[in-house]
C-alpha atoms as a PDB file:
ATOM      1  CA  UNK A   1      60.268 -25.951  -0.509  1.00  0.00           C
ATOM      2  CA  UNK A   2      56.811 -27.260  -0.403  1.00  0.00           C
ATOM      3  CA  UNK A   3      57.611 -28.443   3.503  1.00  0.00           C
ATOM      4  CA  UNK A   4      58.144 -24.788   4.242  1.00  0.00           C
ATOM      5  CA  UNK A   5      54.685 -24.034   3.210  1.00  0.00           C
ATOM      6  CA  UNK A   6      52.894 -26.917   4.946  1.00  0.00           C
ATOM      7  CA  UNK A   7      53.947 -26.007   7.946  1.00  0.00           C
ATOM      8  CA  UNK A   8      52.361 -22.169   7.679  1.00  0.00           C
ATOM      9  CA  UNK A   9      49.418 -21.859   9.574  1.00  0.00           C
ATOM     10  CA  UNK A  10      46.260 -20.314   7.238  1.00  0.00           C
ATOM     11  CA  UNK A  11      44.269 -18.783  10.148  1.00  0.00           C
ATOM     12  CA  UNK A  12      47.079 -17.157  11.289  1.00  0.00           C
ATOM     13  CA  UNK A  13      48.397 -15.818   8.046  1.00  0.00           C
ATOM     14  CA  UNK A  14      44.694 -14.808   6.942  1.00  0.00           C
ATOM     15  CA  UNK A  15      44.745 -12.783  10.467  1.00  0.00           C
ATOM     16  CA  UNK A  16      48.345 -11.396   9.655  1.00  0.00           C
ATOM     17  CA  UNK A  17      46.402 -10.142   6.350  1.00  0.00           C
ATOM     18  CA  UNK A  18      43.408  -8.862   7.805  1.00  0.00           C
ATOM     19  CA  UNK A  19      45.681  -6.871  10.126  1.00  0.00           C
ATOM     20  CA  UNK A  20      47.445  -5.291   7.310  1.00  0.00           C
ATOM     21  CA  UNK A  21      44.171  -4.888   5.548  1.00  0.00           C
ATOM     22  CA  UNK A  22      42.271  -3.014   8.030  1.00  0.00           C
ATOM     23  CA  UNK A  23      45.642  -1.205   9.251  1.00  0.00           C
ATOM     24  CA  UNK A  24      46.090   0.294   5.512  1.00  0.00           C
ATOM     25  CA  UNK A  25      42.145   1.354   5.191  1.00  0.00           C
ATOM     26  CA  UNK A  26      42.482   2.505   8.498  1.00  0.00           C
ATOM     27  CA  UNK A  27      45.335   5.111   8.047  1.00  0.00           C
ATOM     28  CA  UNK A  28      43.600   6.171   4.640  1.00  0.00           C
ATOM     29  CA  UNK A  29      40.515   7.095   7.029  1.00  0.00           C
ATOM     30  CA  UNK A  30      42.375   8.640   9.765  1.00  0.00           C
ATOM     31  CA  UNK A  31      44.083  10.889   7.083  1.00  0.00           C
ATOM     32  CA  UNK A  32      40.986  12.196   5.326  1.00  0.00           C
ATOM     33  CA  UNK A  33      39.549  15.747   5.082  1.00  0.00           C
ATOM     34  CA  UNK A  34      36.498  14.240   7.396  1.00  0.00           C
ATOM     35  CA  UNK A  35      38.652  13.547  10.140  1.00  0.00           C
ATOM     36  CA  UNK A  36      41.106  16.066   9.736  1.00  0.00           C
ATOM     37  CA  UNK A  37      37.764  17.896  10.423  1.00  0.00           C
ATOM     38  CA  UNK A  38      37.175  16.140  13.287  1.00  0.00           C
ATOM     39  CA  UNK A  39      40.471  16.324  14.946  1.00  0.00           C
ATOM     40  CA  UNK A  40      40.833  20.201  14.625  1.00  0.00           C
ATOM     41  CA  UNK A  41      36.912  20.147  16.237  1.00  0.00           C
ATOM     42  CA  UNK A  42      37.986  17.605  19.026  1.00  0.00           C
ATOM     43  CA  UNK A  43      41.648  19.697  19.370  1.00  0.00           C
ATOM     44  CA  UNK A  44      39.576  23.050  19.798  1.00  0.00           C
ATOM     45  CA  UNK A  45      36.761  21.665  22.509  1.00  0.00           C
ATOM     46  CA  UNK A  46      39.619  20.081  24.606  1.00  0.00           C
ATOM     47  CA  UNK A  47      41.172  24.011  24.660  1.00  0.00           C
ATOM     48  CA  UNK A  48      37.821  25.533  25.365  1.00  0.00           C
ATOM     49  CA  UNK A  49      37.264  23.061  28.343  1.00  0.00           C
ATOM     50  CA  UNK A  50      41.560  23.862  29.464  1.00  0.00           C
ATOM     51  CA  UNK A  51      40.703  27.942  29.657  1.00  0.00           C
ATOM     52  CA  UNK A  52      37.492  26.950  31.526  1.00  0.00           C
ATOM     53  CA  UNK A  53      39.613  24.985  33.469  1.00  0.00           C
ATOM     54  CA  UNK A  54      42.341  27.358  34.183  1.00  0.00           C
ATOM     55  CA  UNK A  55      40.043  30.321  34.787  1.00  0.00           C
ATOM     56  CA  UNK A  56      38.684  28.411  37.737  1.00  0.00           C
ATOM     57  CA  UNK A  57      41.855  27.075  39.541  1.00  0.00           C
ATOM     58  CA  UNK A  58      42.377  30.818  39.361  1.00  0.00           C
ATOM     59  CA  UNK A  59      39.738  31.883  40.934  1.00  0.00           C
ATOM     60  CA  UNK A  60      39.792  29.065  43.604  1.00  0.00           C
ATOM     61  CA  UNK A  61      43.677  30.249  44.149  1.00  0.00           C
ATOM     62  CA  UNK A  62      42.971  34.015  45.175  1.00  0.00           C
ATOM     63  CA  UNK A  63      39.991  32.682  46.971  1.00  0.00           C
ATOM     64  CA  UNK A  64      42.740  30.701  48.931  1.00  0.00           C
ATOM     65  CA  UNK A  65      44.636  33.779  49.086  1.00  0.00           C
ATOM     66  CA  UNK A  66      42.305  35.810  50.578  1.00  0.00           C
ATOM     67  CA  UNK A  67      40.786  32.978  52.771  1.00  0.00           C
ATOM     68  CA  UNK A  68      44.786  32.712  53.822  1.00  0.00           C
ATOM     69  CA  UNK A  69      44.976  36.895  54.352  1.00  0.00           C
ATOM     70  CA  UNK A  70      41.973  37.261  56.647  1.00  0.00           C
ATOM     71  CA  UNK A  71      43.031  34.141  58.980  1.00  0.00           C
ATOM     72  CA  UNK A  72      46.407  35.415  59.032  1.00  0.00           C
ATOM     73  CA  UNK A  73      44.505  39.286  60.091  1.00  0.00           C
ATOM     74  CA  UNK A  74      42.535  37.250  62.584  1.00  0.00           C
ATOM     75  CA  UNK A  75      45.642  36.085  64.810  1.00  0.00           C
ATOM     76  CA  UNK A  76      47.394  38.655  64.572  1.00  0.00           C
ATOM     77  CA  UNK A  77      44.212  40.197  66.083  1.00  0.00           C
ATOM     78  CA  UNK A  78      43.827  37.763  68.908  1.00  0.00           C
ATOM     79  CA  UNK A  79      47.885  38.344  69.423  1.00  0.00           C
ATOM     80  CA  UNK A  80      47.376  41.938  70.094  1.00  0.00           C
ATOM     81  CA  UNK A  81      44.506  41.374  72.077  1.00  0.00           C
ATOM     82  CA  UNK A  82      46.067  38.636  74.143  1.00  0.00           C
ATOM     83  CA  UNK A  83      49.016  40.824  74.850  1.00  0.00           C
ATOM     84  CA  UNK A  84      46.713  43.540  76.170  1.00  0.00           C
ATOM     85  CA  UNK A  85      44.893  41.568  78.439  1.00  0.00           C
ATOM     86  CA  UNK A  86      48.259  39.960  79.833  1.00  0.00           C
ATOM     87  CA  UNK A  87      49.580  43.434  79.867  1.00  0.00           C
ATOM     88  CA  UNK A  88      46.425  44.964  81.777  1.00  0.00           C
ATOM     89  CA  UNK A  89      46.375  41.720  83.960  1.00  0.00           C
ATOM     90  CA  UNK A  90      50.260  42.710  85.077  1.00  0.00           C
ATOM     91  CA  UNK A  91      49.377  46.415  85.553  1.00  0.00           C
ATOM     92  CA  UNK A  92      46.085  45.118  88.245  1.00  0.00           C
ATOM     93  CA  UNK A  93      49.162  42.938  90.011  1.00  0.00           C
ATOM     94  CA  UNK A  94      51.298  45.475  90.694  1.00  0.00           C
ATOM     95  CA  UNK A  95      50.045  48.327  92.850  1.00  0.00           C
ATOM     96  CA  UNK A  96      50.300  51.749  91.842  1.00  0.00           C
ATOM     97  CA  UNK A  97      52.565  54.330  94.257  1.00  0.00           C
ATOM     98  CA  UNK A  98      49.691  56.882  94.705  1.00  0.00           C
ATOM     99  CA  UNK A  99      48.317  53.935  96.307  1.00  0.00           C
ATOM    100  CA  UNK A 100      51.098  52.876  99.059  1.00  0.00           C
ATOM    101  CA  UNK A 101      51.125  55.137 102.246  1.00  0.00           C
ATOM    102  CA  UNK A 102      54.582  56.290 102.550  1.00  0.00           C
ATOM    103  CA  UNK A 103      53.338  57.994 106.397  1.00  0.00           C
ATOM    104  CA  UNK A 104      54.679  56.140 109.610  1.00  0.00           C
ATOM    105  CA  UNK A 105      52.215  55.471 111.750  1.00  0.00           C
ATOM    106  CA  UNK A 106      53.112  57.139 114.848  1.00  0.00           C
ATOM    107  CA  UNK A 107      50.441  55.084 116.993  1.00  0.00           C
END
């Protein structure tokens, strides 16, 4: 029996105890009123700062949305006006029949 304890190791074992030591007063302080206290303070700032949060990837989404509106409005816009150049462009090519002389010449 004595062998048995000759071969344990004080420093560790006096670490071991220090561990359980500090790990007991430690949950008896992370249980008090005080820091019940603090974690209902600490719990309420981190939801301030998540509506602050959320409020502004809100407004940066419809400012997205609109940004995405008005360039959608602005080629549809060039579209149109693309398509009525082209279509004036074809109507300046072809030539008009009050224009062609349907006379003979009889010279």
């Amino acid at each position: 029996m004595l062998k048995c304890l000759k071969k344990i190791d004080k420093a560790k074992t006096g670490i071991f105890a220090a561990g359980v030591l500090f790990g007991t007063a430690g949950i008896k302080v992370l249980s008090s009123k005080d820091a019940k206290k603090l974690y209902t303070n600490c719990t309420a700032a981190v939801l301030r700062a998540k509506e602050c949060v959320m409020k502004t990837a809100t407004t940066i989404q419809e400012n997205a949305e609109d940004i995405y509106a008005e360039a959608q409005q602005i080629n549809e816009d060039r579209a149109a006006q693309a398509a009525q150049e082209f279509d004036g462009e074809a109507e300046a090519a072809k030539p008009a029949e009050a224009d062609i002389d349907w006379t003979p010449d009889l010279q």
